[in-house]
Protein backbone atom coordinates (compact mmCIF):
# COMPACT_ATOMS: atom_id res chain seq x y z
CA UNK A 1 127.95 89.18 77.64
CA UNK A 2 130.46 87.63 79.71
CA UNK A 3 130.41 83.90 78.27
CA UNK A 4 132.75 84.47 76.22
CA UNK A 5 135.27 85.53 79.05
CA UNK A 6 133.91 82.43 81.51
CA UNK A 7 134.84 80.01 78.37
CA UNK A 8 138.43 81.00 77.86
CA UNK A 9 138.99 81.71 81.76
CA UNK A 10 138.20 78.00 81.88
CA UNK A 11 140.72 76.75 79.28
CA UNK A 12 143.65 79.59 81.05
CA UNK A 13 142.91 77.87 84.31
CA UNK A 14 143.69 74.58 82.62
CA UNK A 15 147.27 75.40 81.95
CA UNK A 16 147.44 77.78 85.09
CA UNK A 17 147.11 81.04 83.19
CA UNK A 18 143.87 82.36 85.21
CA UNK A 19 145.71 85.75 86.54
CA UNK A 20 146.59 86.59 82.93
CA UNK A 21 142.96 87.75 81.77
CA UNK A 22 142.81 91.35 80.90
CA UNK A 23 140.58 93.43 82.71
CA UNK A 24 138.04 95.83 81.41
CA UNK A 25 136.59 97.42 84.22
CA UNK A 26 133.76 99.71 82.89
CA UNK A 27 130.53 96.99 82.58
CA UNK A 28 129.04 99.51 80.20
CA UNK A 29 129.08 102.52 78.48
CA UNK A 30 125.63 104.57 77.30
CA UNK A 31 126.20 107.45 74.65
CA UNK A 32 124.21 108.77 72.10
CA UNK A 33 127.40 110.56 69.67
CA UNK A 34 130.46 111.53 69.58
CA UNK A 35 133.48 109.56 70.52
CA UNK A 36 133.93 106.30 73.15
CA UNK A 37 137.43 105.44 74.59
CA UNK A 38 137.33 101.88 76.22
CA UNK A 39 140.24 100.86 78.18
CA UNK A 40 141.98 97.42 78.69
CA UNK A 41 144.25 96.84 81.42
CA UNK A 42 146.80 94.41 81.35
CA UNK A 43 148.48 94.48 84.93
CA UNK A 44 149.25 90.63 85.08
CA UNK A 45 150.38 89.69 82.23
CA UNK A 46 154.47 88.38 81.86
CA UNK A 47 156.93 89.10 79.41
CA UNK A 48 157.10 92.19 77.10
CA UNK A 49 154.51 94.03 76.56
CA UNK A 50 155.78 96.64 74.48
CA UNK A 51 156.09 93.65 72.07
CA UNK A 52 152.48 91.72 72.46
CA UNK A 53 150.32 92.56 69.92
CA UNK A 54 146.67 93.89 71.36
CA UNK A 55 143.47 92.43 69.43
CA UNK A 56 140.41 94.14 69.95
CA UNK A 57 137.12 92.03 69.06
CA UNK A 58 133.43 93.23 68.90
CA UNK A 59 130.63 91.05 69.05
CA UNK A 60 127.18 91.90 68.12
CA UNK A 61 123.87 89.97 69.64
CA UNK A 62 123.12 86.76 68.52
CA UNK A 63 126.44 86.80 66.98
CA UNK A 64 130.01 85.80 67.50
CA UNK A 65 133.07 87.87 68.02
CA UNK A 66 134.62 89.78 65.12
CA UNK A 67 137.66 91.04 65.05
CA UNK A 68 137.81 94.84 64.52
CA UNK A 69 142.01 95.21 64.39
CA UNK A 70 144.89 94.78 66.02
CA UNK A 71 148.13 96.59 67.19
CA UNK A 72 151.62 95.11 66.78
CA UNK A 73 154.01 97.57 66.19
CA UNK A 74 151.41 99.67 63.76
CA UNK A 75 147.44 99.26 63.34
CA UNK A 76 145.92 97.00 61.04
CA UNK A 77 141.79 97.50 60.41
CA UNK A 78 140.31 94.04 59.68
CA UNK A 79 138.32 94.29 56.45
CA UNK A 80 134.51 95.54 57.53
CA UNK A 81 135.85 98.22 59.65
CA UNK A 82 136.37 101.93 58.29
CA UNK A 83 140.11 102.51 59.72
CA UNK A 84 139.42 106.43 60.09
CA UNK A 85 137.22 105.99 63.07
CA UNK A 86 139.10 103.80 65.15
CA UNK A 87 142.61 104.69 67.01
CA UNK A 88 144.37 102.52 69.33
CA UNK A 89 147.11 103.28 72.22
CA UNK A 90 149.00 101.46 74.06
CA UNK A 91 150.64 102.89 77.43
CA UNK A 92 153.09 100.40 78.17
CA UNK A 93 154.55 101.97 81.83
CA UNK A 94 150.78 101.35 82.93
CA UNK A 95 150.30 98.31 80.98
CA UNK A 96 147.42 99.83 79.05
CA UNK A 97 145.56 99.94 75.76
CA UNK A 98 142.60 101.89 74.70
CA UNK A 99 140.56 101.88 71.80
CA UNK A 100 138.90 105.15 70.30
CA UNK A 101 136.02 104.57 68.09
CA UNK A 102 135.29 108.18 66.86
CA UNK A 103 131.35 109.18 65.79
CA UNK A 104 129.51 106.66 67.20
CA UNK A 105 126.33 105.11 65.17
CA UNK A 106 123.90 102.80 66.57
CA UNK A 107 125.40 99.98 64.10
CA UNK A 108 128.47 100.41 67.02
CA UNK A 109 126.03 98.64 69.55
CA UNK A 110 127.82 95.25 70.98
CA UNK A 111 130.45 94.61 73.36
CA UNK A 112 134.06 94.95 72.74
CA UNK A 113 136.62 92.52 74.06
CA UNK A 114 140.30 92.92 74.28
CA UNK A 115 142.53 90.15 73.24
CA UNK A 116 146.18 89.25 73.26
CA UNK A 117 148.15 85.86 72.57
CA UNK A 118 150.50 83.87 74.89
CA UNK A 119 152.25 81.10 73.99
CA UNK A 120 152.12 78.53 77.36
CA UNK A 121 153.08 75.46 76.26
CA UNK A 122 155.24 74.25 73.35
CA UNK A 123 153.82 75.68 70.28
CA UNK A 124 150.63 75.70 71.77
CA UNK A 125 149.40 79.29 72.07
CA UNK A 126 146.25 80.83 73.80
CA UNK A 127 143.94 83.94 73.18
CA UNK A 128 143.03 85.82 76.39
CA UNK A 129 140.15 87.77 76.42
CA UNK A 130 139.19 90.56 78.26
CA UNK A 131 136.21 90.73 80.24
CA UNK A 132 134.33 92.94 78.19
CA UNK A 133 132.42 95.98 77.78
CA UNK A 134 129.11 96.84 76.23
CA UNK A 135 128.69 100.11 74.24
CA UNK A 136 125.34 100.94 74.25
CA UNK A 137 123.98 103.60 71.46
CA UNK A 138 121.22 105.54 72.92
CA UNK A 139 120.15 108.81 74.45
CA UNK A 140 118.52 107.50 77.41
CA UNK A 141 119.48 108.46 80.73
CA UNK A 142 121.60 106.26 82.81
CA UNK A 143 119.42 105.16 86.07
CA UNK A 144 120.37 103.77 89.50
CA UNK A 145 118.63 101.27 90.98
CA UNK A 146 116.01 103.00 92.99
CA UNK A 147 115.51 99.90 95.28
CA UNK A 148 118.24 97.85 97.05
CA UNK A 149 117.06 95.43 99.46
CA UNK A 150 117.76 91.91 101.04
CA UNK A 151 114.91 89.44 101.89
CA UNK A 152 115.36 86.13 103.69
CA UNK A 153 113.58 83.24 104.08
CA UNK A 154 114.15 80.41 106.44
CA UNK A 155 113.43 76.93 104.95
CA UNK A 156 114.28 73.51 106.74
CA UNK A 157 118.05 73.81 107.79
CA UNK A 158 119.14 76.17 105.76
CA UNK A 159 118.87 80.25 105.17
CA UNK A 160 117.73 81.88 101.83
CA UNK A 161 118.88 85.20 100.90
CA UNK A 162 117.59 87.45 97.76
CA UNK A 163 119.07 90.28 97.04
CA UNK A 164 116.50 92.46 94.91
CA UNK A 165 117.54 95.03 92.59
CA UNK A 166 115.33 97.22 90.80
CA UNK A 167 114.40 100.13 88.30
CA UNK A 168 118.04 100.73 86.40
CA UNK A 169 118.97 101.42 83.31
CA UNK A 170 120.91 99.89 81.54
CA UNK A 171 120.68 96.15 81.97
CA UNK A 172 124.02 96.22 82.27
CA UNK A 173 125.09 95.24 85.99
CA UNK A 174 127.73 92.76 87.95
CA UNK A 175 125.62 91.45 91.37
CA UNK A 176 128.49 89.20 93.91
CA UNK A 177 128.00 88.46 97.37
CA UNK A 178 130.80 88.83 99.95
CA UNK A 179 131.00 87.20 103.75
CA UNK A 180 131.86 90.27 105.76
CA UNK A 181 133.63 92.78 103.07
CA UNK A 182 136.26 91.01 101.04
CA UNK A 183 136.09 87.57 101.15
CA UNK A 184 134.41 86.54 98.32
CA UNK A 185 131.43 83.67 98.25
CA UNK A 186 130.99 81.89 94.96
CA UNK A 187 128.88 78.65 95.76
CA UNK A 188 125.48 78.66 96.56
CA UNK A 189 124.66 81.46 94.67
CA UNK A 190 121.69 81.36 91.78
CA UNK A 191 121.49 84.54 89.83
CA UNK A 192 118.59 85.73 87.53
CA UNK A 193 118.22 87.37 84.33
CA UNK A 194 117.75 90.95 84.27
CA UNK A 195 114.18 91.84 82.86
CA UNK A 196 112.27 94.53 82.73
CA UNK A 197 108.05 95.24 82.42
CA UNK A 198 106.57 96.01 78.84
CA UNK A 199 105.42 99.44 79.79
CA UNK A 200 108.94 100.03 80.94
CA UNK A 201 112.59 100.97 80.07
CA UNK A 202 113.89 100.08 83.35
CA UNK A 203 115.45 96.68 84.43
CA UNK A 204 115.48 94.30 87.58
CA UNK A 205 117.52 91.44 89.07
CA UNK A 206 117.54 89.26 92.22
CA UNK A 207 120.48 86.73 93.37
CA UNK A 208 120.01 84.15 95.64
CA UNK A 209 122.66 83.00 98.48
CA UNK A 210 122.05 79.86 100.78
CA UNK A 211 123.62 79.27 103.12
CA UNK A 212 123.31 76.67 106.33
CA UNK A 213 120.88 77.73 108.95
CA UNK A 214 124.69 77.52 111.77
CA UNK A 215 125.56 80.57 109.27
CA UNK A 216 123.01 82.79 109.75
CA UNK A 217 124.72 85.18 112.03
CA UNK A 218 127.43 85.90 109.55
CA UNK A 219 127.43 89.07 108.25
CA UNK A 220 126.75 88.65 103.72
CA UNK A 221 126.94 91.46 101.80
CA UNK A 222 125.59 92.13 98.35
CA UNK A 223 127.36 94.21 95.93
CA UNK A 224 126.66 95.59 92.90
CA UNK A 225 128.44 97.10 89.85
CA UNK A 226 126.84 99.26 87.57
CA UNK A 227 127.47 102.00 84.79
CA UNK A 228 126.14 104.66 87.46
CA UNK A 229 127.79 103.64 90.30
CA UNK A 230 128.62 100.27 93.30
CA UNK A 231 126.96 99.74 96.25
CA UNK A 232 126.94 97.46 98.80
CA UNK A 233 124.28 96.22 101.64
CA UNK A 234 124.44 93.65 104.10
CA UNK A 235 121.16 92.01 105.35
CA UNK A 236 121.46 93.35 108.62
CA UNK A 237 120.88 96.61 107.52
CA UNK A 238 117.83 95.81 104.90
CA UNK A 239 114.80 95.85 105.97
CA UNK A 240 112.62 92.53 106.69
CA UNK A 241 109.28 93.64 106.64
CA UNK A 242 106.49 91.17 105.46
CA UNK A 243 104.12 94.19 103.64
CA UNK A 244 104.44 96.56 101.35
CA UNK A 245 105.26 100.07 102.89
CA UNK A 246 106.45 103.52 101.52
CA UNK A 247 109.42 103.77 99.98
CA UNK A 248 110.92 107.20 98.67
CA UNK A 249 111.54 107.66 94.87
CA UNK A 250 109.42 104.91 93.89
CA UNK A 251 106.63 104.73 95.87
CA UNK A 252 106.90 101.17 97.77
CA UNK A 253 108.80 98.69 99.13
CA UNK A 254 109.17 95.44 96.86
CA UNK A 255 106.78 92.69 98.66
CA UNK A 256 108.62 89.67 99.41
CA UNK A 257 106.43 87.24 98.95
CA UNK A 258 105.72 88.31 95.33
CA UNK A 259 109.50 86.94 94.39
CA UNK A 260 108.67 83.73 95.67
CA UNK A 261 105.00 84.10 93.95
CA UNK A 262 106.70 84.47 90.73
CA UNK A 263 109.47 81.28 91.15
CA UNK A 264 107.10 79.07 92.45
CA UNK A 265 104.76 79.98 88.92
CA UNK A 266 108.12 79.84 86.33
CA UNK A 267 109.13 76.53 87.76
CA UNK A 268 105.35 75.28 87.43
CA UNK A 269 105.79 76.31 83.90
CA UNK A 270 108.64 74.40 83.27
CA UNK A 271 107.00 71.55 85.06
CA UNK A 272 104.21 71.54 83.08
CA UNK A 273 105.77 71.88 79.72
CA UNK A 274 108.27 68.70 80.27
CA UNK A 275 105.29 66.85 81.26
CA UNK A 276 103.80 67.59 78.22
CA UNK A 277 106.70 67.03 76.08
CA UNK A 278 106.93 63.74 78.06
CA UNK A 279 103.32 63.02 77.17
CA UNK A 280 103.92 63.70 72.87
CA UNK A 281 106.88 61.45 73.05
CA UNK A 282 104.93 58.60 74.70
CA UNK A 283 102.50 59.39 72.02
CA UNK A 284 104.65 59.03 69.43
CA UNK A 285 106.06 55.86 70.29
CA UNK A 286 102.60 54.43 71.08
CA UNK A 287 101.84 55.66 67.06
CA UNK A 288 105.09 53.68 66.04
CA UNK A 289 104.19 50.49 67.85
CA UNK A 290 100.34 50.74 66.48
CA UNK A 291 101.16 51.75 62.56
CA UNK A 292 102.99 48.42 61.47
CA UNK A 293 100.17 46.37 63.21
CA UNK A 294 97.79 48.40 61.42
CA UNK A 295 99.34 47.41 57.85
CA UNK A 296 99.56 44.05 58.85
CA UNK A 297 95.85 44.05 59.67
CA UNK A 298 95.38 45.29 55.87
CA UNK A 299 97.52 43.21 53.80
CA UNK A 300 95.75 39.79 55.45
């Protein structure tokens, strides 16, 4: 959801733009009709805004952005897009637009970006995007995560931390880790995909910090941002019990060792599928060596 955003974060940094990115700060929205109001928040940006036309963008999966409309002055509906169901606002004392999409239909499924242009150098101008928000059609109830925990794991020199995650709905969710309560940590840091079990509607995730074994009386948090609410833990308070033991609302306590179980049998997957790829292209060279020798063999 949020490549999009990473990409042109990385070309505003280039030309020192960064702060500029609009900020959508709902991750998600779940609803099964009626009408959606998503907001876009434009605290940073310079000039006048009363005068910067507001693009708002949807983008479908497996697809890329499409424009929906834009605002500058009045709204224009892009061609695709039935103009009675969408209304856009723009508050400019609070430096704010919202778009209304009225009667929602499960065709509206995708996430919505914001957009405006800047020019920052020359005649070169730049689209900002906003971070994003994913409008979700569906009458299924929104679920916490009904297990927050951190595990560690001391290996060599160095401290491993996983934050686990599990049972929410929907997949939806923003996991960072913090040393002490604001001060951000960004390196280090491996984070999976969220998944879920067949039988299930109900998604998990796990992020990994390391950090040098020196570090390991610092206090790291993990936070988490979801459509039903934050939350934050540091892994003094989780617990760091080996086995499996009662847990209330689900039953039990997420086994550590099963996490590592389940790396240590993806990346032997991987491994074993590059060695076999490895082992077809030797193959196939051997072939390409062995066919001309062959003809040769026939013509004498």
């Amino acid at each position: 959801m949020l490549l999009l955003a990473a990409l042109v974060s990385t070309a505003a940094w280039s030309c020192g733009f960064a702060q500029q990115i609009p900020l959508q700060s709902r991750l998600s929205i779940t609803k099964s009709k009626g009408s959606v109001r998503l907001e876009c928040r434009f605290n940073d940006i310079s000039g006048d805004f009363d005068g910067t036309s507001i693009h708002w963008y949807q983008q479908k999966a497996n697809k890329g952005p499409e424009r929906i409309l834009y605002l500058a002055g009045t709204k224009k509906v892009d061609e695709g897009f039935q103009e009675h169901r969408y209304r856009v606002e723009k508050f400019s004392s609070q430096k704010l637009c919202i778009l209304t999409i009225n009667d929602v239909i499960p065709d509206d499924t995708g996430t919505y970006y914001c957009a405006y242009c800047q020019n920052v150098l020359w005649s070169t101008w730049i689209k900002y995007f906003g971070t994003g928000t994913k409008l979700i059609i569906s009458n299924k109830a929104l679920s916490q995560p009904s297990n927050f925990e951190i595990l560690q794991k001391k290996h060599k020199n160095q401290m491993t931390y996983v934050c686990l995650i599990e049972q929410f709905y929907p997949e939806v969710i923003r996991v960072t880790w913090t040393e002490g309560e604001n001060q951000k940590v960004t390196e280090n840091i491996v984070k999976g995909e969220a998944w879920r079990r067949t039988e299930e509607d109900k998604y998990s995730i796990s992020s990994w910090l390391t950090v040098p074994e020196e570090n390991k009386d610092k206090k790291y948090f993990c936070n988490y941002e979801h459509e039903s609410g934050k939350r934050s833990l540091t892994k003094q308070d989780s617990s760091q019990k080996e086995e499996c033991t009662p847990y209330p609302g689900n039953g039990t306590v997420f086994n550590r060792d099963h996490l590592y179980h389940r790396t240590a049998y993806l990346v032997y997957i991987v491994l074993l599928l590059k060695s076999s790829m490895y082992y077809l292209i030797v193959l196939f060279f051997i072939y390409r060596a062995w066919a001309p020798t062959k003809q040769r063999g026939k013509k004498a």
